[in-house]
Protein backbone atom coordinates (compact mmCIF):
# COMPACT_ATOMS: atom_id res chain seq x y z
CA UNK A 1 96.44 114.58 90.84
CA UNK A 2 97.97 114.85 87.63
CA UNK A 3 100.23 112.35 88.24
CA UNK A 4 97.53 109.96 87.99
CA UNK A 5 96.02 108.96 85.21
CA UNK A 6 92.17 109.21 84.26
CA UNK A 7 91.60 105.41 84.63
CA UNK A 8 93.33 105.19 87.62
CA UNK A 9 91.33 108.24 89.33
CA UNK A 10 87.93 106.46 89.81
CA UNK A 11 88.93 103.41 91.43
CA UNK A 12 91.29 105.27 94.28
CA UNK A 13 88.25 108.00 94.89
CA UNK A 14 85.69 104.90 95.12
CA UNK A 15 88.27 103.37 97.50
CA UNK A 16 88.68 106.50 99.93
CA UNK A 17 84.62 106.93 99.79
CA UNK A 18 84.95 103.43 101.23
CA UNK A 19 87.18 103.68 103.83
CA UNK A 20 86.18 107.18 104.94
CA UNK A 21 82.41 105.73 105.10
CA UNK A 22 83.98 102.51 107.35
CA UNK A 23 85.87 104.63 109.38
CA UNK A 24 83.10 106.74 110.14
CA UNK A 25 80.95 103.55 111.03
CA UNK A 26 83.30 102.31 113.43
CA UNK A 27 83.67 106.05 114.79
CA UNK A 28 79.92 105.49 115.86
CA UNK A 29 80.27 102.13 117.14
CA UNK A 30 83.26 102.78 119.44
CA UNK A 31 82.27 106.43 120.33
CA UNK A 32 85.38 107.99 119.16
CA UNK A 33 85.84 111.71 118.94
CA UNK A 34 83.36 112.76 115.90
CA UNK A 35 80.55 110.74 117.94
CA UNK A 36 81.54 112.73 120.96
CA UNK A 37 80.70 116.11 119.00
CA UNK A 38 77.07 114.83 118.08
CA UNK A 39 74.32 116.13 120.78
CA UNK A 40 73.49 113.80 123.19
CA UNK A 41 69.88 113.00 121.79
CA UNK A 42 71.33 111.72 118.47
CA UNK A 43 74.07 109.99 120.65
CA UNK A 44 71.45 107.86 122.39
CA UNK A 45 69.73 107.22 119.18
CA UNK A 46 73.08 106.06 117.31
CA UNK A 47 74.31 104.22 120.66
CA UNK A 48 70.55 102.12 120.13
CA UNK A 49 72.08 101.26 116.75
CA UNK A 50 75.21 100.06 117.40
């Protein structure tokens, strides 16, 4: 990270927060592997969701 400068920092950790939060969301809608760990009662409830 020092290669980066201070300015530049906050707008790449903003953007990874992003797609880390999206990528998440469309582990849950798809019920990829991460949704597979979760116990089957919060399963249910997310599957509802989505």
């Amino acid at each position: 990270m020092k290669r980066i400068s201070k300015k530049h920092r906050k707008p790449i950790l903003f953007f990874v927060i992003i797609l880390l939060f999206v990528a998440g969301l469309l582990d849950i809608k798809y019920e990829g592997l991460f949704f597979q760990l979760l116990p089957h009662s919060i399963q249910s409830y997310l599957a509802k969701i989505f």
